[in-house]
C-alpha atoms as a PDB file:
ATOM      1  CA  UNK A   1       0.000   0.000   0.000  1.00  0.00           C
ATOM      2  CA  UNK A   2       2.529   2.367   0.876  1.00  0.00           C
ATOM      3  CA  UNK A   3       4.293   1.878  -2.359  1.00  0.00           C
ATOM      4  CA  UNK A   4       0.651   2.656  -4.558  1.00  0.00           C
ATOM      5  CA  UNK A   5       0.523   5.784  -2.157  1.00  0.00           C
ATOM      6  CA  UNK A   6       3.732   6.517  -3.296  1.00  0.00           C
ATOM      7  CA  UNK A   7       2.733   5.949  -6.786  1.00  0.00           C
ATOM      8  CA  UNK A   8      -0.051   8.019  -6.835  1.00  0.00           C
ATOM      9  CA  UNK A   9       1.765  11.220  -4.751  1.00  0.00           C
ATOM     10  CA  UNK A  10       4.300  11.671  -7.621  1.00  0.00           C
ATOM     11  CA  UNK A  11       1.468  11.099 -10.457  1.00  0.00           C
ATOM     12  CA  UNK A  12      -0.061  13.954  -8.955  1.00  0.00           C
ATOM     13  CA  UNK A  13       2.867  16.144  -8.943  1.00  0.00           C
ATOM     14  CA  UNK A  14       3.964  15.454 -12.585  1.00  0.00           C
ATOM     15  CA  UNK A  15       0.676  16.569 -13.095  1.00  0.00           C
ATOM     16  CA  UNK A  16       0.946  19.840 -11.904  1.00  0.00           C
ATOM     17  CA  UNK A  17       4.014  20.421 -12.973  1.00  0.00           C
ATOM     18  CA  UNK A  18       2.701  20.170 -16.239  1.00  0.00           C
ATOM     19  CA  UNK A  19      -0.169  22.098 -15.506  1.00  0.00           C
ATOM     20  CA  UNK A  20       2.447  25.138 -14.729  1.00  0.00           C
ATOM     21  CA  UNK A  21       4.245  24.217 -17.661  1.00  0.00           C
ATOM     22  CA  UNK A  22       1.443  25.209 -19.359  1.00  0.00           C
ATOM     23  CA  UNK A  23       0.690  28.152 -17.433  1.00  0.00           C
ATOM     24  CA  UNK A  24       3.872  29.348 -18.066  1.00  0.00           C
ATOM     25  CA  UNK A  25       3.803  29.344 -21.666  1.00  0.00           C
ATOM     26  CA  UNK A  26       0.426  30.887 -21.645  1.00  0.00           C
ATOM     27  CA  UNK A  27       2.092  33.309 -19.862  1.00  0.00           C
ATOM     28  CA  UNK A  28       4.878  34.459 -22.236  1.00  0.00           C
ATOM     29  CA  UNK A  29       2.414  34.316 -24.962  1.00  0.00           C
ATOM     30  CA  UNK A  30       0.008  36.940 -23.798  1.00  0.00           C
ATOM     31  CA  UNK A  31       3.208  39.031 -22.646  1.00  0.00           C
ATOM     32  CA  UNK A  32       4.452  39.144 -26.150  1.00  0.00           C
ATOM     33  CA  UNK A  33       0.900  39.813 -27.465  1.00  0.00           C
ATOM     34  CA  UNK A  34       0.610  42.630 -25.316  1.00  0.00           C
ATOM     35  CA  UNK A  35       4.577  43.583 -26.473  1.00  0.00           C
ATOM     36  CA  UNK A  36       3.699  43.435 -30.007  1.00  0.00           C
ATOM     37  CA  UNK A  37       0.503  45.380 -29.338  1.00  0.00           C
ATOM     38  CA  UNK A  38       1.077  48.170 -27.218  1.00  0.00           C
ATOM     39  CA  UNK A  39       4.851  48.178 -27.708  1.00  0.00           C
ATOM     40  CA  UNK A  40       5.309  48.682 -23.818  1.00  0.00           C
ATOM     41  CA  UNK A  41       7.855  46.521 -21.843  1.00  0.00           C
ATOM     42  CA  UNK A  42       6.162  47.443 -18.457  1.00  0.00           C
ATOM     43  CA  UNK A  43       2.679  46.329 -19.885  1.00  0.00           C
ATOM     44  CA  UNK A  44       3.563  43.597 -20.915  1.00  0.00           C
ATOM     45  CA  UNK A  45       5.820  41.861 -18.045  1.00  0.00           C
ATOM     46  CA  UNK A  46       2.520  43.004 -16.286  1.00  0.00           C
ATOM     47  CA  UNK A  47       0.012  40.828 -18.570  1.00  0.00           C
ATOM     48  CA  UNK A  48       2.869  38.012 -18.430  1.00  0.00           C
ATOM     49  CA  UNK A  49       2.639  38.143 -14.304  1.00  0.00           C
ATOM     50  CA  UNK A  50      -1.397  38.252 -14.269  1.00  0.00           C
ATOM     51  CA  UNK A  51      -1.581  35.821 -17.182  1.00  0.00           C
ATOM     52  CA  UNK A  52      -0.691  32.669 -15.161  1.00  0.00           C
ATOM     53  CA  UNK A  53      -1.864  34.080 -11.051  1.00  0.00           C
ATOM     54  CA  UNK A  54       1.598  32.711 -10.239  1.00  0.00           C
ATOM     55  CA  UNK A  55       3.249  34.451  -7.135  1.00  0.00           C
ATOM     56  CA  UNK A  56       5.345  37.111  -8.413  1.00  0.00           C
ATOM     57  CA  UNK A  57       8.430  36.184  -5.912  1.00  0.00           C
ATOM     58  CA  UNK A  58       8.845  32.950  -8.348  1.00  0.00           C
ATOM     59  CA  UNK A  59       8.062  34.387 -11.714  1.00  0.00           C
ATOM     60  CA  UNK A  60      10.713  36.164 -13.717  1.00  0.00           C
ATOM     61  CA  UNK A  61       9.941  37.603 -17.307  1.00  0.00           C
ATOM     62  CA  UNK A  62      12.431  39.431 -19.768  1.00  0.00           C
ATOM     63  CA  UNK A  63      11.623  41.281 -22.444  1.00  0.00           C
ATOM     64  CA  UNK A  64      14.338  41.246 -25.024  1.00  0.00           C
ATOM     65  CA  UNK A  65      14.834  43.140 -28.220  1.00  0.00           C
ATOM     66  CA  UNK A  66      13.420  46.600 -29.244  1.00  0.00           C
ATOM     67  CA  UNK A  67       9.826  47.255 -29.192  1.00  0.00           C
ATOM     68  CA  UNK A  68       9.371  49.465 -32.279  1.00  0.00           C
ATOM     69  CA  UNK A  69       7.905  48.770 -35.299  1.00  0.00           C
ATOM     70  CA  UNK A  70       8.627  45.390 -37.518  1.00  0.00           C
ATOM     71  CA  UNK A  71      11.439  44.612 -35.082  1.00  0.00           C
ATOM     72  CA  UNK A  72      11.021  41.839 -33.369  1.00  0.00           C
ATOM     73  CA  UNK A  73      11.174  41.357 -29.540  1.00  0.00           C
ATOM     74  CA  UNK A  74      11.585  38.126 -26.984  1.00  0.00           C
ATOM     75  CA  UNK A  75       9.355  37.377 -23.810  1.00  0.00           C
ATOM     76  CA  UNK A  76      10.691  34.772 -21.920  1.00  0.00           C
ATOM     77  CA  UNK A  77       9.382  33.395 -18.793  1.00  0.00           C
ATOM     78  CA  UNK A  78      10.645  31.187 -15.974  1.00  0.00           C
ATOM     79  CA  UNK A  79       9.042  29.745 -12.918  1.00  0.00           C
ATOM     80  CA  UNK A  80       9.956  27.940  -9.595  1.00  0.00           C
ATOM     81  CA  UNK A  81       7.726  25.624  -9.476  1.00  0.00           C
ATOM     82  CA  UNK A  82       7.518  24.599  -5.786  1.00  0.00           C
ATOM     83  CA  UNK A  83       7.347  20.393  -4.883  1.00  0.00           C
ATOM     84  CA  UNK A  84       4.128  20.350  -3.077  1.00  0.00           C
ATOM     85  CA  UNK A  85       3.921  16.757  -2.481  1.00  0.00           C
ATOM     86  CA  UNK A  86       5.476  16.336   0.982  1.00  0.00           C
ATOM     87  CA  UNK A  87       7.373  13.266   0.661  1.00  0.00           C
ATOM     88  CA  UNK A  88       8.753  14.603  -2.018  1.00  0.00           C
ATOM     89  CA  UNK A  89       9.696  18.269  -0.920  1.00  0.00           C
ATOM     90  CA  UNK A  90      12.460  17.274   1.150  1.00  0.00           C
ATOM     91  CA  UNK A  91      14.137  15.321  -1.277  1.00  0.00           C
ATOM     92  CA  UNK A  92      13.776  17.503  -4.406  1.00  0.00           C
ATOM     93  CA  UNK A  93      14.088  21.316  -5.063  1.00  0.00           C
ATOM     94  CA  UNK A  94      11.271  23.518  -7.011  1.00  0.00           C
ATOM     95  CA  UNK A  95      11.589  22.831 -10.606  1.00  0.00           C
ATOM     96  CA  UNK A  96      12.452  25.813 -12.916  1.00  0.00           C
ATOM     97  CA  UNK A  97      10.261  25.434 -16.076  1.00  0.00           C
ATOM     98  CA  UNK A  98      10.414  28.357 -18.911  1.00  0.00           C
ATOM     99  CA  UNK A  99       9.014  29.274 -22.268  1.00  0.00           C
ATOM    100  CA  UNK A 100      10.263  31.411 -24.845  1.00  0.00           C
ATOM    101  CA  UNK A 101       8.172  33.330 -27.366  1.00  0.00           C
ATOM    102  CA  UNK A 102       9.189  35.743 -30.187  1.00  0.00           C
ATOM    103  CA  UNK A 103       6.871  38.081 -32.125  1.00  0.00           C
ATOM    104  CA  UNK A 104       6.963  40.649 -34.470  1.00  0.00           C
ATOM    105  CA  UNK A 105       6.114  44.259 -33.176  1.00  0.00           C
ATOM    106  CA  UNK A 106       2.828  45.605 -35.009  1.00  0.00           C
END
């Protein structure tokens, strides 16, 4: 039993892990929407942070290249994603997942 306990705890992680995964890449794509959009760095590291309703102390976004016109610019996002499983949390640090997008500035 203990071992089907087991089982199931780190099922149940890997699934949320994944579940920020894709949280995280929802994330960086509404950031670089709102980049290519407005052309604002400061909008849209804001959009990226509401996006997901991560806590802010674990979420880092960058905004690389130049946000004028036809250039194109880089959101990229990266979270610590904490082990909530206890067994687990002692043994294993928070995973850092991250996604990448590029877009063209309208």
């Amino acid at each position: 039993l203990p071992v089907v306990v087991l089982c199931l705890l780190l099922v149940l992680q890997v699934g949320l892990l994944i579940r920020d995964q894709v949280l995280v890449t929802h994330s960086a794509r509404e950031g670089a929407r709102v980049a290519a959009v407005e052309a604002d760095a400061g909008a849209a590291v804001e959009a990226s942070q509401e996006a997901a309703g991560f806590d802010p102390d674990r979420l880092t976004v960058d905004i690389v290249g130049e946000l004028t016109s036809g250039e194109r610019v880089r959101v990229e996002v990266s979270y610590r994603s904490p082990i909530v499983v206890p067994v687990l949390g002692g043994i294993v640090d928070d995973v850092k997942l991250t996604s990448t997008v590029t877009i063209r500035v309208e």
